[in-house]
PDB file of N, CA and C in Angstrom:
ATOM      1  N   UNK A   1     128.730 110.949  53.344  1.00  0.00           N
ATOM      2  CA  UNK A   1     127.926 112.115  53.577  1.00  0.00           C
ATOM      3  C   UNK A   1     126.816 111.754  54.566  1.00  0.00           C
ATOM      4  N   UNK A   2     126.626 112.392  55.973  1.00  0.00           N
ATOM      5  CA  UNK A   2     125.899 112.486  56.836  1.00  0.00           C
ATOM      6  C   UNK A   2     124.407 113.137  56.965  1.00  0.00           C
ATOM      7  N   UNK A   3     123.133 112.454  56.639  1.00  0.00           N
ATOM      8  CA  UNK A   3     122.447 113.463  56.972  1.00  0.00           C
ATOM      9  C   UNK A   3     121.845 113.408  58.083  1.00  0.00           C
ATOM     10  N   UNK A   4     121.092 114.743  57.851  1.00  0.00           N
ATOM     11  CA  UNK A   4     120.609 115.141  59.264  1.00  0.00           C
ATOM     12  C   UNK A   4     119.289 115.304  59.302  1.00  0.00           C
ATOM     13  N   UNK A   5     118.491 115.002  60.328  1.00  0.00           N
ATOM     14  CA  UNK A   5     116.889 115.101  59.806  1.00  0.00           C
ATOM     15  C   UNK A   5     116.859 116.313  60.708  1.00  0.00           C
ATOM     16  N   UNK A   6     115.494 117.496  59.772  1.00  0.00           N
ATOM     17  CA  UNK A   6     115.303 118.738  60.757  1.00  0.00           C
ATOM     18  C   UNK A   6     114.218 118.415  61.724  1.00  0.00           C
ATOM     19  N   UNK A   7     114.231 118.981  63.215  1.00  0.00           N
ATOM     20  CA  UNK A   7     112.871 118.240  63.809  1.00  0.00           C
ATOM     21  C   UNK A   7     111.340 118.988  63.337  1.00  0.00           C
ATOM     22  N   UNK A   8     111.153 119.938  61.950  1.00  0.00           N
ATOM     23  CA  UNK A   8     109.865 119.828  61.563  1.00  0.00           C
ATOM     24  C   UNK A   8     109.805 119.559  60.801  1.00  0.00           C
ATOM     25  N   UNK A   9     110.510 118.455  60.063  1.00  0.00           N
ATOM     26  CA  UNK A   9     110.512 117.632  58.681  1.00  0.00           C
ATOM     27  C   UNK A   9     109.372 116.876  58.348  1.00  0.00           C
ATOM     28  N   UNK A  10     108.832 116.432  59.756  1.00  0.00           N
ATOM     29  CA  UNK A  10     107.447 115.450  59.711  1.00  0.00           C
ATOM     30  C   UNK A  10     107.618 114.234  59.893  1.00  0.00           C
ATOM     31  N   UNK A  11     109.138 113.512  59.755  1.00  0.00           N
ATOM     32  CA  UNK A  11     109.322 112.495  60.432  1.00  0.00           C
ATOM     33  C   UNK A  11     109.538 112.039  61.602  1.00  0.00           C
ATOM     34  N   UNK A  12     109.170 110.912  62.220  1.00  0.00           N
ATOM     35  CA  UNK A  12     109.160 110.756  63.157  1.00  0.00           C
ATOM     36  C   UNK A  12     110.103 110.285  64.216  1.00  0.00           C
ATOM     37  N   UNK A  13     110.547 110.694  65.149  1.00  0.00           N
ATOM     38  CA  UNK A  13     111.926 110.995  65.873  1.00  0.00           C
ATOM     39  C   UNK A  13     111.911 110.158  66.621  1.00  0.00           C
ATOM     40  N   UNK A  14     110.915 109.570  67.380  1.00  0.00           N
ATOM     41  CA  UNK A  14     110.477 108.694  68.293  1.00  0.00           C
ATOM     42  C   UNK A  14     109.737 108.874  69.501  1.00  0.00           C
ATOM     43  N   UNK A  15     109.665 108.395  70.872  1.00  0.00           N
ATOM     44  CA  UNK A  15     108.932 109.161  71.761  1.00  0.00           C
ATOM     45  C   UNK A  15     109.641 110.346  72.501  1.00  0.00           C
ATOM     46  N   UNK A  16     108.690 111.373  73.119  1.00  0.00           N
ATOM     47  CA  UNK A  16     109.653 112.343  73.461  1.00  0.00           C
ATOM     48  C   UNK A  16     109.075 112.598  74.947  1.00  0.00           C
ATOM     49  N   UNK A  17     109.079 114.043  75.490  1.00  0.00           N
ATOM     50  CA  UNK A  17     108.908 113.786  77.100  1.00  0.00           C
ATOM     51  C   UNK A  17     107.416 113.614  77.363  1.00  0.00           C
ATOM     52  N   UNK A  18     106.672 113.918  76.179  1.00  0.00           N
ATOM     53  CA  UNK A  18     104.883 113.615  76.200  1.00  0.00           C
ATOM     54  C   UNK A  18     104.216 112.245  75.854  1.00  0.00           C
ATOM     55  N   UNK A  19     105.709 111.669  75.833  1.00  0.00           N
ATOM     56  CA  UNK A  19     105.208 110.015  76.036  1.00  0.00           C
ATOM     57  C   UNK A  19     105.739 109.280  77.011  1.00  0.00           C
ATOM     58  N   UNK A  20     106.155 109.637  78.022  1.00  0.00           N
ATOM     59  CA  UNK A  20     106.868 109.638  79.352  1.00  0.00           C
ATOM     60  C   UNK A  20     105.792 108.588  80.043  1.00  0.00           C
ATOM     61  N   UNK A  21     104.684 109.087  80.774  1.00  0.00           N
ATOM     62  CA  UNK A  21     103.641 108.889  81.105  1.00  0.00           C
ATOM     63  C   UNK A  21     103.074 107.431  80.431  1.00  0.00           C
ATOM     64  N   UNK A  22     103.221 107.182  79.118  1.00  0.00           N
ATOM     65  CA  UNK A  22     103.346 105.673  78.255  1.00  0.00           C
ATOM     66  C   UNK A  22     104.462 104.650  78.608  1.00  0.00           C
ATOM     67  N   UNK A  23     105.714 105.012  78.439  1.00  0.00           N
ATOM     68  CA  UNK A  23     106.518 104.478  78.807  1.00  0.00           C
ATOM     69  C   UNK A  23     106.847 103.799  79.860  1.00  0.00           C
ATOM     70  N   UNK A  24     106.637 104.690  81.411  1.00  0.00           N
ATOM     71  CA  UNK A  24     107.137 104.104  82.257  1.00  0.00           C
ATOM     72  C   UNK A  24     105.775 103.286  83.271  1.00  0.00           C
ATOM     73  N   UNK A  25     104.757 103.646  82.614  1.00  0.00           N
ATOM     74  CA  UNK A  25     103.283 102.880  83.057  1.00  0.00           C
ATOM     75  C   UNK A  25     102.687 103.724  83.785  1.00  0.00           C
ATOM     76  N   UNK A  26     102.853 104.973  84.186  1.00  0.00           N
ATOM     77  CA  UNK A  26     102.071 105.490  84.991  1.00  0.00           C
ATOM     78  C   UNK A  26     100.914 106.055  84.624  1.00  0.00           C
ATOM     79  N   UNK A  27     100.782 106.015  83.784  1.00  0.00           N
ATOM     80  CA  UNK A  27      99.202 106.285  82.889  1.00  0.00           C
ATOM     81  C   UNK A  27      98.528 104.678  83.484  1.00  0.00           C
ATOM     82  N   UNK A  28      99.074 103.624  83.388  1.00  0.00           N
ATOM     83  CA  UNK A  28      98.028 102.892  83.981  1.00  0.00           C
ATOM     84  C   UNK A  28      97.887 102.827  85.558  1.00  0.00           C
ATOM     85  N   UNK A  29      98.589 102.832  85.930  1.00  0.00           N
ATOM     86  CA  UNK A  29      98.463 103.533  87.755  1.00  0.00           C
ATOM     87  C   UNK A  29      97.485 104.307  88.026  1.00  0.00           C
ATOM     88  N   UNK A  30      97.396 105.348  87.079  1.00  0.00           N
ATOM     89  CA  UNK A  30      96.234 106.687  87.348  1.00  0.00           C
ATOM     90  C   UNK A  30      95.444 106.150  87.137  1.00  0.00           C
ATOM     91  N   UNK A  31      94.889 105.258  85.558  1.00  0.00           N
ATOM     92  CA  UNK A  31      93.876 104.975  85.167  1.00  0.00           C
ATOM     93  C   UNK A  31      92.612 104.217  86.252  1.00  0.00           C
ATOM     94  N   UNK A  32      93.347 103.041  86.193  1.00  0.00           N
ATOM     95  CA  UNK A  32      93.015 101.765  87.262  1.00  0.00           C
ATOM     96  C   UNK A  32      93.256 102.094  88.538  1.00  0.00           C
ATOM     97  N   UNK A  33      93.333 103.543  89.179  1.00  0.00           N
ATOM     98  CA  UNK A  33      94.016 103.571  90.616  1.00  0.00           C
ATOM     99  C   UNK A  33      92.407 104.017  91.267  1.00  0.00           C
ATOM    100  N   UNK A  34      91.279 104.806  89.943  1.00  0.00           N
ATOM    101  CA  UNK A  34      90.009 104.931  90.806  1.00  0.00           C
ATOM    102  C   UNK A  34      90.296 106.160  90.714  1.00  0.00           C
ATOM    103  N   UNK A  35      91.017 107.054  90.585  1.00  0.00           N
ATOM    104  CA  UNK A  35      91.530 108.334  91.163  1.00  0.00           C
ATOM    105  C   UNK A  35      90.620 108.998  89.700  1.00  0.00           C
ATOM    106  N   UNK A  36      90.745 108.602  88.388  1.00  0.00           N
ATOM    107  CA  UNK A  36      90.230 109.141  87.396  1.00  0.00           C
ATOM    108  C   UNK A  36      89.419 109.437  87.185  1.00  0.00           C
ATOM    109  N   UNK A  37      88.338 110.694  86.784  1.00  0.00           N
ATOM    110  CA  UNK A  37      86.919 110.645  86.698  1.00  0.00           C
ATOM    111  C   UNK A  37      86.835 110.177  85.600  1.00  0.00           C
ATOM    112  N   UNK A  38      85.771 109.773  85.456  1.00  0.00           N
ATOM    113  CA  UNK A  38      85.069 109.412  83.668  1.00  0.00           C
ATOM    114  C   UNK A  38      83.501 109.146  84.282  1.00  0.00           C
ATOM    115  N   UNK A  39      82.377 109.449  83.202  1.00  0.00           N
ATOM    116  CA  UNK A  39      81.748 109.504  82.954  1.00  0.00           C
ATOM    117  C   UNK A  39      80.905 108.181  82.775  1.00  0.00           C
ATOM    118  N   UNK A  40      79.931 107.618  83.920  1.00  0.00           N
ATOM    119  CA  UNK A  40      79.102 106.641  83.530  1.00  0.00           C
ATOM    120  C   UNK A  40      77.948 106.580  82.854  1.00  0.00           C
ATOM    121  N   UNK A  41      78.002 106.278  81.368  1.00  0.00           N
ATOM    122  CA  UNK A  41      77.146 106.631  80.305  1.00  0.00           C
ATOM    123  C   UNK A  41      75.930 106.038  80.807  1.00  0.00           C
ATOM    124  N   UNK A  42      75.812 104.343  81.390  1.00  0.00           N
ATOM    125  CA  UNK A  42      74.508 103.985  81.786  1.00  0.00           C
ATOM    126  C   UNK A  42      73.835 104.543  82.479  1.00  0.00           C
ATOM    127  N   UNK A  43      74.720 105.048  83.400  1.00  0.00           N
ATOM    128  CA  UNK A  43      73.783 106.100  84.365  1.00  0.00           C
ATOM    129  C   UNK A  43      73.039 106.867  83.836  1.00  0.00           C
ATOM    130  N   UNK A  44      73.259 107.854  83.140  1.00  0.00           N
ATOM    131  CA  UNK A  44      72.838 108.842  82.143  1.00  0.00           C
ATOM    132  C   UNK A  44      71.940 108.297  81.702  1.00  0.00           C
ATOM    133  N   UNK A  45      71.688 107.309  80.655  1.00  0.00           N
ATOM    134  CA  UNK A  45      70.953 106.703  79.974  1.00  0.00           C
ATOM    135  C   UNK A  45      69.534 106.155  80.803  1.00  0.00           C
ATOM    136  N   UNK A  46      69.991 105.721  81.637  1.00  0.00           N
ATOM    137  CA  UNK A  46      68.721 105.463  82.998  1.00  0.00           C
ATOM    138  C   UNK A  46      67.770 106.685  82.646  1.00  0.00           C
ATOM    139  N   UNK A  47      68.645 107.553  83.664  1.00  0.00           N
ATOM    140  CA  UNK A  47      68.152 108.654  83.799  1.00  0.00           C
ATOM    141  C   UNK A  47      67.501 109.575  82.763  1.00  0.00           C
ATOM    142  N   UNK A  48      67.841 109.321  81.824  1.00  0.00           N
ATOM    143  CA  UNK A  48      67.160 109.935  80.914  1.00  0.00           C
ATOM    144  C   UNK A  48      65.780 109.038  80.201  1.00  0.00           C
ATOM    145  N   UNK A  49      66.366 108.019  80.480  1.00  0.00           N
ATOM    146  CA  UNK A  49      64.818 106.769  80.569  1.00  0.00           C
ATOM    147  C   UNK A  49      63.325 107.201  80.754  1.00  0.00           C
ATOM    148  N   UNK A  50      63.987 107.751  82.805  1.00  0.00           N
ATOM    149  CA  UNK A  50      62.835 107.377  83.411  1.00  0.00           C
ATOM    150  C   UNK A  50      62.497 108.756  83.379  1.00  0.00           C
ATOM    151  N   UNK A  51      62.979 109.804  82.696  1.00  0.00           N
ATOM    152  CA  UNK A  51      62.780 111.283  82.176  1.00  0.00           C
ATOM    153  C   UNK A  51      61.347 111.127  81.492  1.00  0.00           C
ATOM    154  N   UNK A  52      62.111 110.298  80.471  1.00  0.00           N
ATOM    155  CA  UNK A  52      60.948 109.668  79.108  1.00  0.00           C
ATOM    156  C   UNK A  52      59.178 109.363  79.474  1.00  0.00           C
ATOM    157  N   UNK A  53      59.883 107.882  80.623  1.00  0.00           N
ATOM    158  CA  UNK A  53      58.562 107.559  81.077  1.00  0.00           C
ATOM    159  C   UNK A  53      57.964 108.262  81.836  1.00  0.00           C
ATOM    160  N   UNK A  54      58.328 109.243  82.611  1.00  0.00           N
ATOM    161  CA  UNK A  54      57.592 110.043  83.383  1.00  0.00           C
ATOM    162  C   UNK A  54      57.182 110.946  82.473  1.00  0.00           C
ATOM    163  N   UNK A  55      57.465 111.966  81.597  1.00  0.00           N
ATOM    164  CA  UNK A  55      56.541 112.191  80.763  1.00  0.00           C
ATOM    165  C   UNK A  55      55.707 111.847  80.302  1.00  0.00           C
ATOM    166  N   UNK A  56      55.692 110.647  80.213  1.00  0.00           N
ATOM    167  CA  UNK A  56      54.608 109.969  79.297  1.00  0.00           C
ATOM    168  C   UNK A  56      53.546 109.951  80.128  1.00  0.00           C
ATOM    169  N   UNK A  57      54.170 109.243  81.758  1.00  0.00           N
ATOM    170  CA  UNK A  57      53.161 108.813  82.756  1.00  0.00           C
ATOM    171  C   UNK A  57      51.945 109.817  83.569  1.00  0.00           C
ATOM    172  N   UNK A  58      52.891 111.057  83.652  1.00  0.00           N
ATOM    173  CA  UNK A  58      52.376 111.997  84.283  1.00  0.00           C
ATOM    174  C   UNK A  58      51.173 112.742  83.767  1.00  0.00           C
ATOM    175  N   UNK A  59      51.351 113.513  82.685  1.00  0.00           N
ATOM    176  CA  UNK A  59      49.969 113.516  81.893  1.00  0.00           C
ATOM    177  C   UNK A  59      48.315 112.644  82.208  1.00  0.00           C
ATOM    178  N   UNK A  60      48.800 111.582  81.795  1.00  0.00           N
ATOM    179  CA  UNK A  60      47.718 110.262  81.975  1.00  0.00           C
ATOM    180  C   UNK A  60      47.226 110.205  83.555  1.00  0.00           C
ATOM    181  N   UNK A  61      47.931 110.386  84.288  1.00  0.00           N
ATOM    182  CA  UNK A  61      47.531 110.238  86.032  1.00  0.00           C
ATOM    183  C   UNK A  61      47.114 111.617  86.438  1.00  0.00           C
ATOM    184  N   UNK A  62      47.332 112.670  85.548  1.00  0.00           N
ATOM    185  CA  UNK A  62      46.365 113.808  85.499  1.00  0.00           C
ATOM    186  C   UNK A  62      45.490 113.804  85.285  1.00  0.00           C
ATOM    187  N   UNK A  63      45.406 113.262  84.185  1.00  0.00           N
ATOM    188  CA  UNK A  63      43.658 113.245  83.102  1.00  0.00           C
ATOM    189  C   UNK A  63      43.172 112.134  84.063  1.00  0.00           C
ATOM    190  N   UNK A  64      43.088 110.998  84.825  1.00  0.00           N
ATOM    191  CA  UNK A  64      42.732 110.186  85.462  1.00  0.00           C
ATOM    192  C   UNK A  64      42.110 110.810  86.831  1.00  0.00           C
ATOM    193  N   UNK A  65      43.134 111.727  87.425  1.00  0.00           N
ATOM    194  CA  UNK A  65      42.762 111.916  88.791  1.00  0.00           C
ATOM    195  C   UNK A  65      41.415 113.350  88.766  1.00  0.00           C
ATOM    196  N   UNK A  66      41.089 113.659  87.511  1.00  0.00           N
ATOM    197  CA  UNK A  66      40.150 114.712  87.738  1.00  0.00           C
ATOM    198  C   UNK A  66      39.069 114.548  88.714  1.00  0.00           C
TER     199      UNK A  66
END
């Protein structure tokens, strides 16, 4: 007796055409090619730094320069 698995049984069938991109490496081509945006968090973080300290600074070189 043969069975048969249904494909929304929940088991797992293996990779299908949305792992294509895994398989044959071209997800790392894109990645490492530069072509990808992503987000440089340090940058941000700078920037939101010298946000900080200039708040702080600006005030004080007010009250100073009266």
């Amino acid at each position: 007796m043969a069975t048969t698995i249904e494909p929304d049984s929940g088991q797992d069938l293996g990779p299908d055409e949305r792992d294509l991109d895994l398989l044959d490496g071209s997800w790392e081509q894109e990645y490492y090619s530069g072509r990808q945006k992503t987000r440089d968090w340090n940058a941000v973080f700078v920037a939101f730094a010298i946000l900080i300290v200039a708040a702080m600074l600006v005030p004080m070189l007010l009250v100073f320069a009266r």
